[in-house]
Protein backbone atom coordinates (compact mmCIF):
# COMPACT_ATOMS: atom_id res chain seq x y z
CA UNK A 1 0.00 0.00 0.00
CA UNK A 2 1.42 3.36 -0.98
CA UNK A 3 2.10 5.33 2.13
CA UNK A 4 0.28 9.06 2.22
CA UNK A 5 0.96 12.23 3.13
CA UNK A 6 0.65 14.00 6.11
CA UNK A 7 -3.30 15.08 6.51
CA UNK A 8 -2.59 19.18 6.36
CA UNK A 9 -0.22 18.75 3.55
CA UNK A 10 -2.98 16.96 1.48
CA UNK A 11 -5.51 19.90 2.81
CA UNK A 12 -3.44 22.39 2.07
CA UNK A 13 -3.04 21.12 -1.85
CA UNK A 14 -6.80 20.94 -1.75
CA UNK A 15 -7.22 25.04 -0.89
CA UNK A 16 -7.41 27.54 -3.35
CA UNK A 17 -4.17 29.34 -2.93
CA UNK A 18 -3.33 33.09 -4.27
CA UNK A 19 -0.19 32.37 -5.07
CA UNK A 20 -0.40 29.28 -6.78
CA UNK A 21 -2.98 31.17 -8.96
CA UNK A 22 -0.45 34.12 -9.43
CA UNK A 23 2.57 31.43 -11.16
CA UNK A 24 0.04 29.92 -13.61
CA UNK A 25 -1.40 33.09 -14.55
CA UNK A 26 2.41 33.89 -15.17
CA UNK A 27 3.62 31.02 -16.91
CA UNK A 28 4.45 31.23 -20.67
CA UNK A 29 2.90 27.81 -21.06
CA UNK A 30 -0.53 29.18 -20.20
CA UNK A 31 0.00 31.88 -22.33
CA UNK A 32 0.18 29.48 -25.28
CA UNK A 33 -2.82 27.64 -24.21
CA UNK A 34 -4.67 30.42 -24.48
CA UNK A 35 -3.04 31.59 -27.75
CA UNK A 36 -1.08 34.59 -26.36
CA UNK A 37 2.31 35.31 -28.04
CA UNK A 38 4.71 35.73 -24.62
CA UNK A 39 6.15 38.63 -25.91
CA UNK A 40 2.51 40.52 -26.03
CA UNK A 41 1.73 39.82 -22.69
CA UNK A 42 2.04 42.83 -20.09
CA UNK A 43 2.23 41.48 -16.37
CA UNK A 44 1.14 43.33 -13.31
CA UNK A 45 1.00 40.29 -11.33
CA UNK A 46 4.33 39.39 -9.50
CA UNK A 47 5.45 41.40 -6.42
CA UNK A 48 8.71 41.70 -7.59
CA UNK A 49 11.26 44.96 -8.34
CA UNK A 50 12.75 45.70 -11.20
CA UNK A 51 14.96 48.06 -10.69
CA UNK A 52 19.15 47.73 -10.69
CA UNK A 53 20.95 46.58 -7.63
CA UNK A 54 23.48 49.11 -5.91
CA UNK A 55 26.68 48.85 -8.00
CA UNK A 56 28.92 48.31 -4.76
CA UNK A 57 26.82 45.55 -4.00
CA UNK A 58 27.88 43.81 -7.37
CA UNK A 59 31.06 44.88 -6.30
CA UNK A 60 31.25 42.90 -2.98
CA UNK A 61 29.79 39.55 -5.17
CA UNK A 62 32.46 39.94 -7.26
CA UNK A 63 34.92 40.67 -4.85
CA UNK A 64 34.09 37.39 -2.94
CA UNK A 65 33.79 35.29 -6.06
CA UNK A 66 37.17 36.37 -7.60
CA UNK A 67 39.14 36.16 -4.26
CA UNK A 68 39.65 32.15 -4.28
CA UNK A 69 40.42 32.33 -0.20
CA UNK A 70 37.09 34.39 0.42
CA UNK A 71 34.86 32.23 -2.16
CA UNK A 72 36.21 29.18 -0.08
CA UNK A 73 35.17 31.12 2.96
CA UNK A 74 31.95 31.45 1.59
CA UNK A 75 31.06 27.71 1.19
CA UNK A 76 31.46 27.24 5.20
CA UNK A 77 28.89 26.74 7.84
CA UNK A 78 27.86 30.18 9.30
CA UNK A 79 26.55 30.39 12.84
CA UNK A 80 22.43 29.69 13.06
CA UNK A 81 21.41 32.98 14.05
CA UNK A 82 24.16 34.37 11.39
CA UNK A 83 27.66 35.54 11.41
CA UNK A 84 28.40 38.14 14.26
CA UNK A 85 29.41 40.52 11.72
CA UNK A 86 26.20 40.29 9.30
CA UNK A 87 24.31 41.20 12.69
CA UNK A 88 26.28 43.90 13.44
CA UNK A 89 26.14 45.55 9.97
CA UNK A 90 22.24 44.79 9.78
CA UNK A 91 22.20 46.85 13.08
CA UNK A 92 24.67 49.43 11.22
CA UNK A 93 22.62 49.83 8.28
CA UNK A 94 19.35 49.76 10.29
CA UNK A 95 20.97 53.28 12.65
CA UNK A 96 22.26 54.83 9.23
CA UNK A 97 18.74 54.64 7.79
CA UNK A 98 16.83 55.57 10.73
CA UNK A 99 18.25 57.42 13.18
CA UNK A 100 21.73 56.10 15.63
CA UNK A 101 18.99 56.38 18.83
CA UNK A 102 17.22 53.42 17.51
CA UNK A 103 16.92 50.76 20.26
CA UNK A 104 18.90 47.93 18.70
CA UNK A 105 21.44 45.64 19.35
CA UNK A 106 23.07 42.58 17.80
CA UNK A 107 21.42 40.54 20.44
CA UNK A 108 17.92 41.51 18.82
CA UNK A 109 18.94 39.93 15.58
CA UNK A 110 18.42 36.76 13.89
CA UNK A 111 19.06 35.96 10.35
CA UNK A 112 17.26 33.74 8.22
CA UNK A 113 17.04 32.83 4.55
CA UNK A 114 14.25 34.92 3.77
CA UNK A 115 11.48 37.06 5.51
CA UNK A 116 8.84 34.21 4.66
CA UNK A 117 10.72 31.65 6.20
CA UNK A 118 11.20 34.10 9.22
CA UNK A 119 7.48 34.75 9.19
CA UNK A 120 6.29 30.98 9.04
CA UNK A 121 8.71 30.12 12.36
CA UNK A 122 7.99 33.05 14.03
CA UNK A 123 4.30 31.98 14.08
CA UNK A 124 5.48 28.48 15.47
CA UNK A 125 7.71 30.29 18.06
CA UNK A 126 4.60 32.34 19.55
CA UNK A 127 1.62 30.56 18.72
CA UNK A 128 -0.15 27.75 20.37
CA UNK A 129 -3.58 25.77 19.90
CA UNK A 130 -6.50 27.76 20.38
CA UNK A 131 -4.11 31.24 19.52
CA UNK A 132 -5.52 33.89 17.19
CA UNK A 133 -3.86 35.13 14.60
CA UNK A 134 -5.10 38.94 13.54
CA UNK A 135 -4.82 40.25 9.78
CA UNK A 136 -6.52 43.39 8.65
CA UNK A 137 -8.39 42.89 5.79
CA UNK A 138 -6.75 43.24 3.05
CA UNK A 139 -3.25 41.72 4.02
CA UNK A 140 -0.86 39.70 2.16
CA UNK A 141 -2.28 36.67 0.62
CA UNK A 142 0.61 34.44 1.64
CA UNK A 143 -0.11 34.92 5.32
CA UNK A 144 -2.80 32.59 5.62
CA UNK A 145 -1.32 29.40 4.39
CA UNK A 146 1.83 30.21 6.71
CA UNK A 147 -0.11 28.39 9.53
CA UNK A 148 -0.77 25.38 7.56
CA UNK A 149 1.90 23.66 10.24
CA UNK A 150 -0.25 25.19 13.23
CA UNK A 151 -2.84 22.70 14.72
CA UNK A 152 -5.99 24.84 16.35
CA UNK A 153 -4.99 28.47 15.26
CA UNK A 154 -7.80 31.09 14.33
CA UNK A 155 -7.26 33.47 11.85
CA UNK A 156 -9.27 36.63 12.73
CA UNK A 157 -9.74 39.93 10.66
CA UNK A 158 -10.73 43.47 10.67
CA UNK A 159 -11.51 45.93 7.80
CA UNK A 160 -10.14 48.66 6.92
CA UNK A 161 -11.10 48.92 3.28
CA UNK A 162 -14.32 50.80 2.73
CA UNK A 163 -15.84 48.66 -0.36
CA UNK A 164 -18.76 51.15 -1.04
CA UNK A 165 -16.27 54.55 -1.47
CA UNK A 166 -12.81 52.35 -2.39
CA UNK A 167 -11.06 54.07 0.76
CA UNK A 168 -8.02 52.65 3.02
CA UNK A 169 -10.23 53.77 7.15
CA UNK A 170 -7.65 52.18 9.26
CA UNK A 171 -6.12 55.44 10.65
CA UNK A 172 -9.45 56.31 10.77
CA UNK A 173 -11.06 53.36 12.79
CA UNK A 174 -8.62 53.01 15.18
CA UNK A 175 -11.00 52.97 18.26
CA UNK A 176 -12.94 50.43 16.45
CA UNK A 177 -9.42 48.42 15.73
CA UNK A 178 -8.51 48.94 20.01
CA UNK A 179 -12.21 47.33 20.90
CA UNK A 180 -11.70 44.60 18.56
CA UNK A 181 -8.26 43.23 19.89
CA UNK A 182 -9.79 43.85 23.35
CA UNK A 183 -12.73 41.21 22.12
CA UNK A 184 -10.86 38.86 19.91
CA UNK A 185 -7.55 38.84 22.37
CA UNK A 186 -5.40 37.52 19.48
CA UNK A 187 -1.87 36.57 20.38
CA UNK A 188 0.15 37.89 17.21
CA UNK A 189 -1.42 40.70 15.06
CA UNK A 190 0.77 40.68 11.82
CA UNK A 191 0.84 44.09 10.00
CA UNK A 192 2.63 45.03 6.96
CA UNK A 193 4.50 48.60 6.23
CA UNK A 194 3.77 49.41 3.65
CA UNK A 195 1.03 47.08 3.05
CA UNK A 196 0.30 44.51 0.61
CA UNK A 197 -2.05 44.47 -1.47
CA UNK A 198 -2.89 48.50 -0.91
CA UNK A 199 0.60 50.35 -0.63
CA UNK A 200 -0.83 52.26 2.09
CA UNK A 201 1.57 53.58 4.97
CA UNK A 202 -0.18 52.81 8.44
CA UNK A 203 -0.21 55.90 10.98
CA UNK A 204 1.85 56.11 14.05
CA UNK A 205 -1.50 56.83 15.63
CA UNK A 206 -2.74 53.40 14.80
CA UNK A 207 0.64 51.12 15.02
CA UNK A 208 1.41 52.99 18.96
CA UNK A 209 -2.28 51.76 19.81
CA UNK A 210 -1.83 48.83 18.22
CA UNK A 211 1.55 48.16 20.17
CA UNK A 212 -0.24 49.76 23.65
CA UNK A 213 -3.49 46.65 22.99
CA UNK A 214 -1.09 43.93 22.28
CA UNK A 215 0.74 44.85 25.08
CA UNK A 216 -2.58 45.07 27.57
CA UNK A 217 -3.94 41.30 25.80
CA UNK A 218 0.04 40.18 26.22
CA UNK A 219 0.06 39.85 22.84
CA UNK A 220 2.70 40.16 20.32
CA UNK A 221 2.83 43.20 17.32
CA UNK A 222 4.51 41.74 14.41
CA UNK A 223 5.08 44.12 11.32
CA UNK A 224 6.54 42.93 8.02
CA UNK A 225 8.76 45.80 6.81
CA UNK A 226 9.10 44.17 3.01
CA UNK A 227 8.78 47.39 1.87
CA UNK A 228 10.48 49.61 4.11
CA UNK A 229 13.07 51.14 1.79
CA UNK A 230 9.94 51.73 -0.81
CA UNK A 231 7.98 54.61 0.63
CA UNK A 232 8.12 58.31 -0.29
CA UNK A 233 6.48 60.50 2.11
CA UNK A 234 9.40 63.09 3.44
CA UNK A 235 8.86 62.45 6.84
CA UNK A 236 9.25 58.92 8.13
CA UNK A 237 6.61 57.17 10.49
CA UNK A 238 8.38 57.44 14.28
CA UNK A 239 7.42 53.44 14.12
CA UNK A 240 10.20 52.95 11.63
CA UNK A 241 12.65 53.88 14.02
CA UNK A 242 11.00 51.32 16.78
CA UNK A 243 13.45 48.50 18.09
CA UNK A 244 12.34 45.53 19.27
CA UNK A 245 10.04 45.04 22.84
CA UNK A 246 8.68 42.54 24.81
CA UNK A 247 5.48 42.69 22.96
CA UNK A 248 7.25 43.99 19.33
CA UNK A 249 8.79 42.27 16.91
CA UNK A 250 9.41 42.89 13.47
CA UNK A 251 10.59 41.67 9.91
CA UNK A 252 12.89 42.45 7.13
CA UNK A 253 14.15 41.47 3.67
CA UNK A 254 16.58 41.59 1.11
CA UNK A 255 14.66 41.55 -1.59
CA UNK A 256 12.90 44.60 -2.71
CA UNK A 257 15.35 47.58 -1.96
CA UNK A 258 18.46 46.37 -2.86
CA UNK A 259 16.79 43.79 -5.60
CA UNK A 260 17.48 40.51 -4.12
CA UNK A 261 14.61 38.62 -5.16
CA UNK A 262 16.38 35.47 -5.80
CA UNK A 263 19.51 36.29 -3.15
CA UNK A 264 17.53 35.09 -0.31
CA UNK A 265 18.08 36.92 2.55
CA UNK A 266 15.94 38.02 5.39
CA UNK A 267 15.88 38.89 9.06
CA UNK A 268 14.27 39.47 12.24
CA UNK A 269 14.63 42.15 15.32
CA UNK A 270 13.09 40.84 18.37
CA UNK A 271 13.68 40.31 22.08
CA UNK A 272 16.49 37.99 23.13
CA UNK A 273 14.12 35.14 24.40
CA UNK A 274 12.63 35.01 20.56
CA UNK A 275 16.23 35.61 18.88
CA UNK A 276 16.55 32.63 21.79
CA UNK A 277 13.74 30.62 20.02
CA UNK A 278 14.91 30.96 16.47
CA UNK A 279 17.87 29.67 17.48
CA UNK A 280 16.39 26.68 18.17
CA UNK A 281 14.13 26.05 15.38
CA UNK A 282 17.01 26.86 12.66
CA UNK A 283 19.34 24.65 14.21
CA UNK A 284 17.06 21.67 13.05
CA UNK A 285 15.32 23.16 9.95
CA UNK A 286 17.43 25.73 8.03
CA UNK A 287 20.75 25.35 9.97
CA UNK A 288 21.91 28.43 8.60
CA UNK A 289 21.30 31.51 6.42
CA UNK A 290 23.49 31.72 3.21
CA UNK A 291 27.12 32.71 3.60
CA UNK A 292 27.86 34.01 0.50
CA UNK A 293 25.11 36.89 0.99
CA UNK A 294 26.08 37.65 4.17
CA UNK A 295 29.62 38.17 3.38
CA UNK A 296 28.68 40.60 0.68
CA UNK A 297 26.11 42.84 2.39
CA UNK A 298 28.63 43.08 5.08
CA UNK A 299 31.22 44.20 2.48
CA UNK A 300 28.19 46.14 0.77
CA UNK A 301 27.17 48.06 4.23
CA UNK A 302 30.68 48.54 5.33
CA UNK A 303 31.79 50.67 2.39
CA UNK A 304 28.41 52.34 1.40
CA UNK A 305 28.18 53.75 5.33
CA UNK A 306 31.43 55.25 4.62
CA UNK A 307 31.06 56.73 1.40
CA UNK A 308 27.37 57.67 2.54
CA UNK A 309 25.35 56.23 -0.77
CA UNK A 310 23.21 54.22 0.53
CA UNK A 311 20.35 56.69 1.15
CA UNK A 312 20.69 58.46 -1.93
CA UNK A 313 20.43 54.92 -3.73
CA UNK A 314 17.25 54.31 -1.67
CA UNK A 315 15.63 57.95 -2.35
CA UNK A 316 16.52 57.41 -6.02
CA UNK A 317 14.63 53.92 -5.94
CA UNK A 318 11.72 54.71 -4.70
CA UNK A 319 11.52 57.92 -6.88
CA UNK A 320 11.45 55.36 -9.73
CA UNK A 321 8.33 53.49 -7.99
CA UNK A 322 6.60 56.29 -6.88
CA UNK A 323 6.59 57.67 -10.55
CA UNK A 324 5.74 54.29 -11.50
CA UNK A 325 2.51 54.52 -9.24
CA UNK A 326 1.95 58.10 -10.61
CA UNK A 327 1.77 56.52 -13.89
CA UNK A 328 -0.58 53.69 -12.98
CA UNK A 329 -3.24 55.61 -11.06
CA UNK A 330 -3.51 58.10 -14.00
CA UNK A 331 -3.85 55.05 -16.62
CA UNK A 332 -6.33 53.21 -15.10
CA UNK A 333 -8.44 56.74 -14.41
CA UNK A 334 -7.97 57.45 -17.98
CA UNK A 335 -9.03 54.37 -19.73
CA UNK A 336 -10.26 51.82 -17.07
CA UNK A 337 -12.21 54.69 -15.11
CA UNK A 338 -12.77 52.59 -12.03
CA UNK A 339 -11.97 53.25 -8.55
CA UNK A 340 -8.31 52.60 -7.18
CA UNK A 341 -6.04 53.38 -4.23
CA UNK A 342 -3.48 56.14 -4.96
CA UNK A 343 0.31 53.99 -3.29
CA UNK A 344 1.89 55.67 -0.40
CA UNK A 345 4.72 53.38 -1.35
CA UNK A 346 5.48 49.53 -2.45
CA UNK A 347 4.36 48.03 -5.32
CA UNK A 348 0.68 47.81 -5.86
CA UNK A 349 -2.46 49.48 -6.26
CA UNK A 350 -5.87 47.89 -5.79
CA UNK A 351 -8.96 48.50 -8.34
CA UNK A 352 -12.58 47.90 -7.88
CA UNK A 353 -14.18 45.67 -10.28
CA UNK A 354 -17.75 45.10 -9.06
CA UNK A 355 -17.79 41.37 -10.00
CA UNK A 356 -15.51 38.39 -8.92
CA UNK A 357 -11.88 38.67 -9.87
CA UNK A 358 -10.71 35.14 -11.04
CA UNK A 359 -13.27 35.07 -13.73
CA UNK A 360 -12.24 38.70 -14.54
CA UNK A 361 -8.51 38.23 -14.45
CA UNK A 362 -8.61 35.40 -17.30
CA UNK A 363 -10.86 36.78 -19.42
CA UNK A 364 -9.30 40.09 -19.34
CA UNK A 365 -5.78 38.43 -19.96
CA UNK A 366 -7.03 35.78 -22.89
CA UNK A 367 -8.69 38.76 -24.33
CA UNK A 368 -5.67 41.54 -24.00
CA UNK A 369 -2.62 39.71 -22.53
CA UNK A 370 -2.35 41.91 -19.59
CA UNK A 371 -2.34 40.09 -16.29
CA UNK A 372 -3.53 41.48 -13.08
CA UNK A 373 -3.80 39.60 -9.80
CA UNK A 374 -7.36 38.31 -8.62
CA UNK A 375 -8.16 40.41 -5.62
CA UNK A 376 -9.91 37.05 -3.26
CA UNK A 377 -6.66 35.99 -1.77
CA UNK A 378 -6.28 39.22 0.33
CA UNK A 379 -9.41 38.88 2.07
CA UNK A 380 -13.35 39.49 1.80
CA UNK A 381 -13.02 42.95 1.08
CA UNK A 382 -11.72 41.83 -1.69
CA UNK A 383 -13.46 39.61 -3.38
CA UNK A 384 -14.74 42.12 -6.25
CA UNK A 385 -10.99 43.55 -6.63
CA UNK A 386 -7.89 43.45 -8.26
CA UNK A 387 -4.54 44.13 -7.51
CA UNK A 388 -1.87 45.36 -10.06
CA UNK A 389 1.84 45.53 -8.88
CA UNK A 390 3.76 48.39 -11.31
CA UNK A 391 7.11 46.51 -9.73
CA UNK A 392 7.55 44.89 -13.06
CA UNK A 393 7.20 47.37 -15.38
CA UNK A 394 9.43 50.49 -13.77
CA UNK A 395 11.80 51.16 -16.57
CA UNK A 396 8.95 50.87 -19.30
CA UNK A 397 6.25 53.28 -17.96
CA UNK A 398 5.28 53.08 -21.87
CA UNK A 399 3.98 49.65 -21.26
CA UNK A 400 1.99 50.98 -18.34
CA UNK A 401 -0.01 53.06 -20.67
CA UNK A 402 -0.59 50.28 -23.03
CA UNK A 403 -1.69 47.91 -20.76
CA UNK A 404 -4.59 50.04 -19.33
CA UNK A 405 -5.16 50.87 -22.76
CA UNK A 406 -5.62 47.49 -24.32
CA UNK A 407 -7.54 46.55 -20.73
CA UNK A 408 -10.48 49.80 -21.30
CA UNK A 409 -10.72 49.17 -25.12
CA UNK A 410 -11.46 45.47 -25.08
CA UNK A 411 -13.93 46.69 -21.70
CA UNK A 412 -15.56 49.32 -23.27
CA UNK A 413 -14.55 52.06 -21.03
């Protein structure tokens, strides 16, 4: 008899997953079988970046790679919770960027291979049968299915999209948010800055009562800082200078500011009892984070502190997705005429589309070969909605145009 496997792997295969959805959309094979040349199509689906890496940090690659005593070096066995020196530099970089009174210490870090990885352990580190998990809704569609290992957890929601008038009301329900962690008492509430799917930036009105709840319920505030390096107000949220607490954790990647998409690299700052934890979990999953990438954004941090580049390299990115954004909110009001959130960074902005997105998605992208992302993954409010990252398509803001273009004419808008 052919053995089986395990009962939650076989239910999770079984669930309708986002991001499953989101690769075959993508794939050139689909495109053929729905006769779509791949060099036609126009994709707003991935949340990836597309803009160049920091030179210096091809420099430190190529530094390692060509020095044959520091390539060796790089095929060792780091520590689990990463080398000493990544940690400090992380800490380094963290101070440059946002201010050298920022609680943090190399004890508060722990690196990983990537922030999802970090995300899906930190949830077994902190939370038991019975736990809640809170999400606003929308939230990041992977979130979900990163307690598929988590017997008895409840996932638990609140709104902050106004469906009727296509308006991001956290900042302005945060009483209503502050009664309903008081009712639902959920042990981690998992935020992301800027969010995904909406690009909005979360007030430090709502994250410091946020924090202050958690901390009353003895809960944990978790916020996923993917997108930390991507926002372009002037003036910073005060939150984004937070260092870890007992009740205040947070989590950080590699792979949209610096484009690291595929050099997997992630992080967490957190008390030491947590850092503690991951320890443990790494040391018989993982084992260790990547050498190689350590060694380079050490070399990477190291010089770019010194020569005082990396901000301007940051500034100048995020000018490139903010005028990216620019470009998508105006094409979609010109030729789709439907409602949609103007970014406050990231990637994405979210459009109403008053009937359900899967069905919309692949007729829209059979029809025109522009792919957008069905909006159900990211919660209820969401069910009518699409989401279209501009990520992809930074250096050809021509394509933007075209896209919306091709979407409104084959619409009728």
């Amino acid at each position: 008899m052919k053995p089986t496997i395990s009962k939650n792997v076989q239910k999770f295969k079984k669930t309708k997953s986002p991001v499953r959805e989101i690769m075959d959309l993508a794939n050139p094979q689909f495109f053929k079988q729905v006769g779509l040349d791949p060099k036609d199509v126009i994709s707003f689906s991935g949340g990836w970046v597309n803009h160049e890496a920091p030179e210096e940090l091809r420099d430190a690659y190529a530094g390692i790679i060509h020095n044959s005593e520091r390539f060796h070096a790089s095929g060792a066995y780091p520590p689990t919770l990463g080398m000493p020196e990544c940690r400090k530099a992380i800490v380094d970089f963290e101070k440059h960027l946002y201010g050298q009174e920022m609680p943090l210490s190399v004890e508060n870090i722990a690196i990983g291979c990537n922030s999802s990885q970090m995300t899906s352990n930190l949830m077994q580190i902190v939370l038991d049968p019975g736990d809640k998990l809170c999400l606003l809704d929308p939230s990041y569609s992977n979130y979900p299915s990163q307690t598929i290992a988590l017997d008895g957890v409840e996932i638990v929601r609140f709104q902050v999209l106004d469906t009727e008038n296509w308006q991001y009301v956290a900042n302005e329900r945060i009483d209503d948010f502050v009664k309903f962690l008081r009712a639902e008492k959920p042990k981690m509430l998992l935020l992301c800055a800027p969010d995904n799917p909406t690009s909005q930036v979360l007030s430090d009105a709502f994250m410091k009562a946020a924090l202050e709840t958690m901390t009353e319920i003895n809960g944990f505030l978790v916020i996923d800082f993917a997108y930390k390096e991507l926002v372009w107000q002037q003036t910073l949220p005060d939150y984004f200078s937070w260092g870890p607490t007992d009740n205040y954790v947070s989590i950080h990647s590699n792979s949209k500011w610096c484009r690291g998409l595929g050099r997997r690299l992630g992080w967490i700052e957190a008390p030491v009892e947590i850092v503690e934890a991951f320890e443990a979990i790494q040391s018989s999953t993982i084992l260790c984070p990547d050498t190689l990438h350590q060694m380079a954004f050490v070399d990477y941090v190291t010089k770019s502190i010194a020569a005082n580049s990396i901000t301007p390299y940051i500034q100048q990115t995020a000018g490139l997705y903010k005028s990216a954004a620019e470009r998508t909110v105006n094409a979609i009001n010109t030729w789709l005429k439907l409602p949609c959130l103007v970014p406050q960074g990231g990637l994405y902005t979210i459009v109403k589309i008053d009937e359900e997105s899967s069905e919309f998605v692949r007729r829209v992208m059979s029809k025109t070969g522009v792919i957008m992302v069905p909006g159900w993954g990211f919660g209820p409010s969401m069910q009518k909605a699409v989401r279209l990252s501009y990520g992809p398509l930074v250096h050809h803001p021509e394509k933007i145009d075209e896209a919306m273009q091709r979407v409104g004419s084959f619409w009728g808008k």
